[in-house]
Protein backbone atom coordinates (compact mmCIF):
# COMPACT_ATOMS: atom_id res chain seq x y z
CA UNK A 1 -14.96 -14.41 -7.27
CA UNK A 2 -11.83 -14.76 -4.86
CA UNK A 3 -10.19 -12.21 -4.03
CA UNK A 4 -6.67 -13.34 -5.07
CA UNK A 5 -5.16 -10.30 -6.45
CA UNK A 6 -6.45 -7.92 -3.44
CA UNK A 7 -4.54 -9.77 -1.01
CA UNK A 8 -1.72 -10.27 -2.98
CA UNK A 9 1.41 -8.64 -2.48
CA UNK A 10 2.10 -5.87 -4.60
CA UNK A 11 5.94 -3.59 -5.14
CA UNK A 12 5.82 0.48 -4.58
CA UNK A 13 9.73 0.89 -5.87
CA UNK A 14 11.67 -1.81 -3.70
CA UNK A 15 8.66 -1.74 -1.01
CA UNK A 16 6.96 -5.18 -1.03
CA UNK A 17 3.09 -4.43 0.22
CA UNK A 18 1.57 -7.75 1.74
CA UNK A 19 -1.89 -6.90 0.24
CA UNK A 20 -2.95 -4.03 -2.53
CA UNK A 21 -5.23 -2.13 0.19
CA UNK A 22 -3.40 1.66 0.77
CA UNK A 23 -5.22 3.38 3.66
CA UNK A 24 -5.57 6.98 1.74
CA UNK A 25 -4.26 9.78 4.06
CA UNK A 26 -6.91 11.71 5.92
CA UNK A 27 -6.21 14.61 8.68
CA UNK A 28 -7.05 13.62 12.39
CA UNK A 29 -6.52 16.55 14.18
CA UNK A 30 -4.37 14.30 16.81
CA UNK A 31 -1.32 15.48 16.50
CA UNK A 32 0.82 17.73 19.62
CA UNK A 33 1.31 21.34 18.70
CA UNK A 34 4.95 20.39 18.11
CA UNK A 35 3.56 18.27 15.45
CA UNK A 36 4.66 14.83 16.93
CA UNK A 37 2.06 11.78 16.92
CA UNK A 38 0.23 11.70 20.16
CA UNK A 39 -0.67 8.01 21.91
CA UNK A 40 -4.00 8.57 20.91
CA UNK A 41 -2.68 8.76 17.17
CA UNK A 42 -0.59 6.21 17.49
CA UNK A 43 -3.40 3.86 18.82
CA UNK A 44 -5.58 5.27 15.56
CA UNK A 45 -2.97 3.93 13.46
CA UNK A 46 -2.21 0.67 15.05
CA UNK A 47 -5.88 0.03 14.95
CA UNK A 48 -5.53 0.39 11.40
CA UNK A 49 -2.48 -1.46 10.88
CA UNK A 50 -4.05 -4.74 12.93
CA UNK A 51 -6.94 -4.70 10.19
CA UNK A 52 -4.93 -5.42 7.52
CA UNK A 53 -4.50 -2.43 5.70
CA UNK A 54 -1.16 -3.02 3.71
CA UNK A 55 0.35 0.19 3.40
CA UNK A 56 -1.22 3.39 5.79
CA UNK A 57 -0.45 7.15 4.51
CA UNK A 58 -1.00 9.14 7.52
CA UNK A 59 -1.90 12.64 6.46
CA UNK A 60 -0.76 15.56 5.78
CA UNK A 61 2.03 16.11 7.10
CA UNK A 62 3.61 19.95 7.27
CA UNK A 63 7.40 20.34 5.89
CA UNK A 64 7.16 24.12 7.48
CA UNK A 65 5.84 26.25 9.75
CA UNK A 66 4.15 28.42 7.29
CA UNK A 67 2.56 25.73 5.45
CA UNK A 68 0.78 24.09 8.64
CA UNK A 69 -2.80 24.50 8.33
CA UNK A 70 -3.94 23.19 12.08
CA UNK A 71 -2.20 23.15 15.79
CA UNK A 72 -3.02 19.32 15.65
CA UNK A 73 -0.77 18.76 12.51
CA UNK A 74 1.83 16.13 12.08
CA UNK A 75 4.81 17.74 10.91
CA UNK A 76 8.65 17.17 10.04
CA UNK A 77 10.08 20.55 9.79
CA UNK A 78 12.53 19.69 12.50
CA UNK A 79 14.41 17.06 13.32
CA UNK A 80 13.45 17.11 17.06
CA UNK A 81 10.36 15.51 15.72
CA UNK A 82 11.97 12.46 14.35
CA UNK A 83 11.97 10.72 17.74
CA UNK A 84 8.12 10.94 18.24
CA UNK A 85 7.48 9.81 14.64
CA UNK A 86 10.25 7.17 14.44
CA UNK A 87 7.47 5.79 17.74
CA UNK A 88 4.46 5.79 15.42
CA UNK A 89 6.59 4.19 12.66
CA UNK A 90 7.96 1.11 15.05
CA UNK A 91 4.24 1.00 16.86
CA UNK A 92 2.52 0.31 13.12
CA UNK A 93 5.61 -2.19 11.71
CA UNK A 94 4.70 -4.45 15.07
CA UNK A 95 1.77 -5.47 12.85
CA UNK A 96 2.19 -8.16 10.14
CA UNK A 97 4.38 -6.53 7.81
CA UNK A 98 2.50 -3.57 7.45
CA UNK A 99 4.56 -0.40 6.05
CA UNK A 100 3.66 3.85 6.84
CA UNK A 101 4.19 6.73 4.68
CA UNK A 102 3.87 10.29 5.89
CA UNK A 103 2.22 12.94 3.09
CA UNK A 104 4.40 15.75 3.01
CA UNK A 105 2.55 18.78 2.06
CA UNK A 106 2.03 22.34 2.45
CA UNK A 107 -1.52 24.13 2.80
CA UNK A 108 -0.97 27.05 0.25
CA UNK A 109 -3.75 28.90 -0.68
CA UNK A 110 -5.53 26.41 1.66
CA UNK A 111 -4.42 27.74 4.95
CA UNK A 112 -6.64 28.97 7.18
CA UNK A 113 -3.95 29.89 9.67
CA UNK A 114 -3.90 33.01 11.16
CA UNK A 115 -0.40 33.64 12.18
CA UNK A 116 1.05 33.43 8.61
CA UNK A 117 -0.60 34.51 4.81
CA UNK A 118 -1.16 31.83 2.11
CA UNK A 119 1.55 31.54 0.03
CA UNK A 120 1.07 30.65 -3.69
CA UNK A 121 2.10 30.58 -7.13
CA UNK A 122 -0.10 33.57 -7.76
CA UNK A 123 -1.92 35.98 -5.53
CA UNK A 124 -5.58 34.21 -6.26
CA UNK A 125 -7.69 34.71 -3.73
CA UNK A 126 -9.37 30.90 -2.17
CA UNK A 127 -13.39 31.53 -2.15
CA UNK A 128 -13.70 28.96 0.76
CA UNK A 129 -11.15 31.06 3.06
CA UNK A 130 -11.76 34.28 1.69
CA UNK A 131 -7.83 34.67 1.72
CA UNK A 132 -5.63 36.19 -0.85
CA UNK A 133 -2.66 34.64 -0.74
CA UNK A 134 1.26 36.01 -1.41
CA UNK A 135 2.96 35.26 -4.32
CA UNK A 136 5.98 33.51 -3.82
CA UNK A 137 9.40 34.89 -4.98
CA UNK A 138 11.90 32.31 -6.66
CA UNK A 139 14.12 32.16 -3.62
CA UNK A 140 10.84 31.42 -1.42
CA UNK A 141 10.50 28.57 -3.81
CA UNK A 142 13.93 27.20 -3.92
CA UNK A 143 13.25 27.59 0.32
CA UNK A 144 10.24 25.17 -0.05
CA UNK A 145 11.67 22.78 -2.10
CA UNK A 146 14.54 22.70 0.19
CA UNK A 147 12.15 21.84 2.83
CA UNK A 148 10.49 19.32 1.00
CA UNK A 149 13.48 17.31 0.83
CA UNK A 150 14.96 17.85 4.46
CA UNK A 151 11.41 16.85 5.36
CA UNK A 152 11.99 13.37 3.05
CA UNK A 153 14.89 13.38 5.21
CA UNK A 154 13.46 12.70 8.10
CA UNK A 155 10.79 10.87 6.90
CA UNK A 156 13.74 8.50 6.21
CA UNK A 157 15.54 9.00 9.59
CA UNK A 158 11.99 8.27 11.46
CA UNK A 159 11.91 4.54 9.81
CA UNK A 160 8.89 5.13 7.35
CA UNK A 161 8.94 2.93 4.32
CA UNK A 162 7.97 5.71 1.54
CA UNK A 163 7.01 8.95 1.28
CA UNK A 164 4.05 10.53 -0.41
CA UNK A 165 3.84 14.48 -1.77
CA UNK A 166 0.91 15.75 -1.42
CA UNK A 167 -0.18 17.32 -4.75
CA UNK A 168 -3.83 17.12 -4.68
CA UNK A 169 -7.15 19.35 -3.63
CA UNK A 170 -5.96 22.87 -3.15
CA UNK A 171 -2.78 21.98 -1.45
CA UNK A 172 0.55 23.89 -2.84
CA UNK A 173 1.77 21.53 -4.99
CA UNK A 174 -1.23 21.36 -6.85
CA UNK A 175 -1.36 24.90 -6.85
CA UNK A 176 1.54 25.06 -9.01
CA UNK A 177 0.10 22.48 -11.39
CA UNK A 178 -2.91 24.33 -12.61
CA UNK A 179 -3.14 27.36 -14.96
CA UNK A 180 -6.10 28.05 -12.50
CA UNK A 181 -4.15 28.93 -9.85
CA UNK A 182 -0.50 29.50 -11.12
CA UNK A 183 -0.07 32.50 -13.41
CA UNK A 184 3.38 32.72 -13.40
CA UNK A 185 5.63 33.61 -15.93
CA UNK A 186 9.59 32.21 -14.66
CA UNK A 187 10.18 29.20 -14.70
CA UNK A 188 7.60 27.73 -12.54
CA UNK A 189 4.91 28.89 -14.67
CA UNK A 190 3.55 29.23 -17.96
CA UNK A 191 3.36 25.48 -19.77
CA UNK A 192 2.93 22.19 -18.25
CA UNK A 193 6.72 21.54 -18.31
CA UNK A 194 7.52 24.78 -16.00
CA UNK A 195 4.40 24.21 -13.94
CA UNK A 196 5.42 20.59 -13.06
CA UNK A 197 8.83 21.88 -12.57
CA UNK A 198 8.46 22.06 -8.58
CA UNK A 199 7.67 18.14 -8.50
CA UNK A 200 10.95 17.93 -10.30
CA UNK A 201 13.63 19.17 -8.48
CA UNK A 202 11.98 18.34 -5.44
CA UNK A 203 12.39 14.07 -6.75
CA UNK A 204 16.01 15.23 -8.05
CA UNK A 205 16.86 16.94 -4.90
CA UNK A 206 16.04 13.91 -3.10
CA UNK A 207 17.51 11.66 -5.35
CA UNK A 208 20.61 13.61 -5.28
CA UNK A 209 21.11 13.15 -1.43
CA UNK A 210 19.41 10.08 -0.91
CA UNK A 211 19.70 7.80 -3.69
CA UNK A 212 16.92 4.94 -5.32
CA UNK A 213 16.32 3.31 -1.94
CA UNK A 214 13.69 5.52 -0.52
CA UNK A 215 10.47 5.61 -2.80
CA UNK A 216 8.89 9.13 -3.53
CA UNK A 217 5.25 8.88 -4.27
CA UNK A 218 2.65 11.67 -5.02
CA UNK A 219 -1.16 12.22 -4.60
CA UNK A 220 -1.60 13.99 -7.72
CA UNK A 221 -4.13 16.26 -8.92
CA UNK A 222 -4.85 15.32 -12.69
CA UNK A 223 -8.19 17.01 -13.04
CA UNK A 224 -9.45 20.06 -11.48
CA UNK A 225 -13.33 19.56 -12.99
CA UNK A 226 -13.59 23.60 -13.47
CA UNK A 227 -13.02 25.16 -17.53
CA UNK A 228 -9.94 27.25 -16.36
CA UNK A 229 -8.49 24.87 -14.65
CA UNK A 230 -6.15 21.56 -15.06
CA UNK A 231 -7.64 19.40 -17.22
CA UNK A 232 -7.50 15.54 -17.35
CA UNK A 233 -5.44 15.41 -20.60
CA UNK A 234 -3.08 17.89 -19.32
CA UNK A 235 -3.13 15.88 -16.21
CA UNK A 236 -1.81 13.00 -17.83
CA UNK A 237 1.03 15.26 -18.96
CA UNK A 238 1.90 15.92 -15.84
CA UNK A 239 1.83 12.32 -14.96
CA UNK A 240 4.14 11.21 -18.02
CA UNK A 241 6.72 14.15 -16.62
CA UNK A 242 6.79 12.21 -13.32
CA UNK A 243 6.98 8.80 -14.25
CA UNK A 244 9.99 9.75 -16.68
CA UNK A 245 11.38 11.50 -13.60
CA UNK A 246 11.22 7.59 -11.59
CA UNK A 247 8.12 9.01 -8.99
CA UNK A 248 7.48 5.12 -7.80
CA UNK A 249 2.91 5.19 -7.66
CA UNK A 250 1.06 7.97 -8.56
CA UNK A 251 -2.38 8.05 -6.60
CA UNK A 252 -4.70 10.00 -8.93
CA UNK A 253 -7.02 12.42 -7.81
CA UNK A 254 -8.95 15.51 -8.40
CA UNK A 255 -11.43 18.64 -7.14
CA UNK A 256 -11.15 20.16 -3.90
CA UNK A 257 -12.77 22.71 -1.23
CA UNK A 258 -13.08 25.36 -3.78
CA UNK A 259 -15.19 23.47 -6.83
CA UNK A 260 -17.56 21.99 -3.77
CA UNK A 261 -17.88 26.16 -2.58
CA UNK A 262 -19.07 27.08 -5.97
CA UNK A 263 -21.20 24.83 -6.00
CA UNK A 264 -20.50 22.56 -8.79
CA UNK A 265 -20.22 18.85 -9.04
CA UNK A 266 -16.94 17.51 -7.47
CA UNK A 267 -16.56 14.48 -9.39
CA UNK A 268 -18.99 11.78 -10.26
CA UNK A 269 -20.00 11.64 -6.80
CA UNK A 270 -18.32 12.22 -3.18
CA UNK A 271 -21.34 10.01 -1.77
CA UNK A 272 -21.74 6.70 -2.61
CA UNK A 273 -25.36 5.15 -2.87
CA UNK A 274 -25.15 2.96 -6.13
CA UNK A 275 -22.38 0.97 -8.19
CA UNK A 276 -22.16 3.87 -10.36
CA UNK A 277 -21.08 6.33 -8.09
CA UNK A 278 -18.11 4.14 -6.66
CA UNK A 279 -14.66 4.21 -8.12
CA UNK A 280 -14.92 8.11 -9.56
CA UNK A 281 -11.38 8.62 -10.40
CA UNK A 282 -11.45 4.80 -12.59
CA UNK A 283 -11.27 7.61 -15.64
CA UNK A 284 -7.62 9.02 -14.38
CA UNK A 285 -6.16 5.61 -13.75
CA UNK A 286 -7.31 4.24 -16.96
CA UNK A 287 -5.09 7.19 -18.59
CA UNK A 288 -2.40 6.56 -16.36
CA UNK A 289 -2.11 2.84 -17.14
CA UNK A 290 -0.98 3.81 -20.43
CA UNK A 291 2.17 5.98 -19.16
CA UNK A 292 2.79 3.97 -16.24
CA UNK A 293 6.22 2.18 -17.01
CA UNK A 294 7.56 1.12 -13.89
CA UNK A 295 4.82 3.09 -11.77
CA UNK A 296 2.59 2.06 -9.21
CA UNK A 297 -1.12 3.18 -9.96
CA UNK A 298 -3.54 3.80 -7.11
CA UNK A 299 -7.13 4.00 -7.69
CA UNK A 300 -8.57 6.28 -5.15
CA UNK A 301 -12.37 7.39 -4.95
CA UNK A 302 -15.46 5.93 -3.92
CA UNK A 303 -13.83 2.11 -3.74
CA UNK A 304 -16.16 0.09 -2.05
CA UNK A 305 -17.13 -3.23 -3.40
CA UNK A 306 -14.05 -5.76 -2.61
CA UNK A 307 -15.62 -7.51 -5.90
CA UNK A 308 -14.91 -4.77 -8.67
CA UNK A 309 -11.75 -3.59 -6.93
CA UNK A 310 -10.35 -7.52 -7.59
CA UNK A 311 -11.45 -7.34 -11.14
CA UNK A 312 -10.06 -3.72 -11.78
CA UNK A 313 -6.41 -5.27 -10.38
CA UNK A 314 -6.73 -8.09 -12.33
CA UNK A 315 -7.76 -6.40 -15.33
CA UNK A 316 -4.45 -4.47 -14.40
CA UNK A 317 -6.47 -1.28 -15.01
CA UNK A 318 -5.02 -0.46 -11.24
CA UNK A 319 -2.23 -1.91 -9.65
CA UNK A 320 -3.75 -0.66 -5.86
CA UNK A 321 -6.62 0.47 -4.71
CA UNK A 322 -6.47 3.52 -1.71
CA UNK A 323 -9.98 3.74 0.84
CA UNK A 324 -10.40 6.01 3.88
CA UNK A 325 -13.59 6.37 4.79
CA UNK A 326 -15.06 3.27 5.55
CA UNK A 327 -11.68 2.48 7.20
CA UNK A 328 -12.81 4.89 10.21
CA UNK A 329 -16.03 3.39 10.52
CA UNK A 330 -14.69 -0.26 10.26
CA UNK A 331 -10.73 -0.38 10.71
CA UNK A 332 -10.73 -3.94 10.25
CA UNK A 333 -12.76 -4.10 6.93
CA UNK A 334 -9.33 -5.20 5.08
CA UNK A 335 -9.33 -8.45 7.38
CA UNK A 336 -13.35 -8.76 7.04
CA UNK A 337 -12.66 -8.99 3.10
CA UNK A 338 -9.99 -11.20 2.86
CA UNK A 339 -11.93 -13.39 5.32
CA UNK A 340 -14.69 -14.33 2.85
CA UNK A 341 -17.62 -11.89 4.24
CA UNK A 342 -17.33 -9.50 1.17
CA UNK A 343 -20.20 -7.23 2.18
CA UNK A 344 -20.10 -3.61 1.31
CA UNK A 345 -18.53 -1.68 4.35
CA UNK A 346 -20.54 -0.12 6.86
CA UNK A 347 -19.66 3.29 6.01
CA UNK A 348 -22.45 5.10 3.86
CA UNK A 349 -19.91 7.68 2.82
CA UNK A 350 -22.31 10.68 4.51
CA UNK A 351 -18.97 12.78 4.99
CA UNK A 352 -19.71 13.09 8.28
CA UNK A 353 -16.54 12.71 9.39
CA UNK A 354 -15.12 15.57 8.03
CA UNK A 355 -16.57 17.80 10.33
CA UNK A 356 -15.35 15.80 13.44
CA UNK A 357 -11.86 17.08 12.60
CA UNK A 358 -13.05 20.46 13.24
CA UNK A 359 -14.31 20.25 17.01
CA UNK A 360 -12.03 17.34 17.66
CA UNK A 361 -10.77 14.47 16.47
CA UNK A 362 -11.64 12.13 13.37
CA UNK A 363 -14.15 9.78 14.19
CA UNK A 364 -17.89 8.13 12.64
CA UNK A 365 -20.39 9.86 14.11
CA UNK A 366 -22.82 7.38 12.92
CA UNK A 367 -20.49 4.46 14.54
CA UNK A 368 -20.17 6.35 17.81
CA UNK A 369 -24.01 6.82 17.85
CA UNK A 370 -24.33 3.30 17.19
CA UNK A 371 -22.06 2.41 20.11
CA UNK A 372 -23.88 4.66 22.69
CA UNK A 373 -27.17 2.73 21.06
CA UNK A 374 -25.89 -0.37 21.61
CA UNK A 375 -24.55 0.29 25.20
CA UNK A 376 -27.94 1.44 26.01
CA UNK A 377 -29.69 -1.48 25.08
CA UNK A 378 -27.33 -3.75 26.83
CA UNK A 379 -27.92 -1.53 29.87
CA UNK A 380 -31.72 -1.88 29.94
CA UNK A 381 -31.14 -5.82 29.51
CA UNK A 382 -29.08 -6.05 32.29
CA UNK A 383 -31.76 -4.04 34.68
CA UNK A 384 -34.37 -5.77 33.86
């Protein structure tokens, strides 16, 4: 099979995408402490954009000081930070028409930082953190979604193509979304149409001072995989309310920190050893197809056969498909496929990387002992 509809271009709003390969936003624990990209995050993303990735979303990406969840954060809470971003931005568009989106978010009941409380819908405590977090008063709220859109703002300013919330995993705006976690009884809480409500005005608010010509996207949760929580059917709600509202690609997701802590299944499976564990969010995006209207769908989740993710585009089941993983271990895989070796990446999705973040920066583990293999045998060859 050729792999004609993969590296065909593809629209997010008015954003033409030279391939259908999204780079799905991961933290790197790279950023300054003022939360502008560093050179050595700017050379992680370049790398990225020179192997063909069509679109890269960076990662999260705070919108305030109290919703950073790391020193190394990207953030645009300020617009002194536009400079250092609007760097990263032209750095990345050097490379073949490849376009950058930042993932605004805020950690909410997530945060592990110490110099602020969690903020949240609802004061439920997070079993991974062990934190409690503050219920948020309307005018706290109104304060976020404020920031949400001065943050778009200078998204805007810093030359990015798109923006993408970040309403997946545990993050605020997810917290909002599930009866789980939002208990509320205003109007940001109670049914699905008050608990969506923050998505809302945060696309209006934007709309309002920026017009069509900057597309919002959102990483959205639309199953939380626990009985109290959001459910896929009510997740497709959701995703109808947004795709009325114009949100340009929903990338559909699901789980987080929490349902891993309490030990139950995540999703199908977070490691991928056989063709049935790949492509575990295929299940949201089927649902979504059927809403879509004018929306971009991204299938997220275990993606790794080049093969199946052409058929699922052509079958239109997905109009892009979003990897990560096997992007750090082989940056160039996008070029790799589209120049006829289709093997499966390198990456045996071991999740390894996640704990790099935590003592440094994100890297393979497995790659970098690989390297220090390789450099060892082409050490003793040249002694010899």
């Amino acid at each position: 099979m050729e792999l004609k509809t993969l590296f065909s271009p593809g629209k997010i709003g008015k954003v033409q995408i030279k391939n259908r390969i999204i780079r799905s936003a991961t933290f790197t624990n790279m950023a300054s402490e003022q939360g502008n990209p560093t050179e050595e995050q700017i050379e992680f993303y370049t790398t990225l954009a020179k192997g063909g990735t069509g679109l890269i979303i960076t990662e999260i990406t705070s919108i305030d000081q109290i919703g950073k969840n790391a020193n190394a954060q990207l953030c645009l809470d300020d617009d002194s930070q536009i400079a250092g971003h609007k760097e990263l931005v032209d750095a990345v568009h050097e490379y073949s028409e490849v376009k950058i989106a930042p993932q605004l978010s805020h950690a909410g009941r997530n945060s592990f930082n110490p110099q602020h409380q969690p903020v949240a819908p609802s004061s439920i405590q997070n079993i991974v953190t062990k934190k409690t977090p503050r219920e948020l008063t309307i005018e706290e709220i109104r304060e976020i979604i404020k920031n949400f859109v001065d943050a778009c703002g200078r998204a805007y300013e810093s030359g990015y193509d798109l923006v993408q919330l970040n309403a997946g995993h545990g993050w605020l705006l997810s917290n909002f979304l599930s009866p789980f976690t939002n208990k509320r009884s205003d109007e940001y809480g109670g049914d699905t149409q008050n608990r969506t409500k923050i998505l809302l005005d945060i696309y209006n608010q934007v709309k309002d001072e920026m017009g069509k010509k900057f597309p919002i996207t959102i990483k959205l949760q639309t199953n939380d995989f626990i009985p109290e929580g959001l459910s896929l059917e009510e997740g497709i709600e959701i995703a109808k309310l947004l795709v009325d509202t114009g949100y340009c690609a929903i990338e559909a997701s699901g789980g987080g920190i929490e349902l891993i802590a309490r030990g139950e299944k995540p999703y199908p499976s977070v490691v991928v050893k056989t063709p049935e564990d790949e492509n575990f969010f295929l299940p949201s995006v089927q649902k979504l197809q059927q809403i879509k209207k004018d929306c971009s769908i991204i299938l997220m989740g275990g993606v790794r056969n080049p093969l199946s993710a052409e058929k699922i585009l052509q079958e239109k089941t997905a109009d892009f498909i979003a990897i990560s993983r096997p992007l750090i271990y082989e940056p160039d895989l996008p070029n790799r496929w589209e120049n006829g070796d289709l093997s499966p990446p390198l990456c045996t999705s071991c999740n390894q990387c996640y704990g790099t973040v935590m003592a440094g920066s994100l890297h393979c583990p497995i790659k970098k002992k690989a390297e220090r293999r390789k450099r060892r045998e082409e050490k003793k060859k040249l002694n010899k």
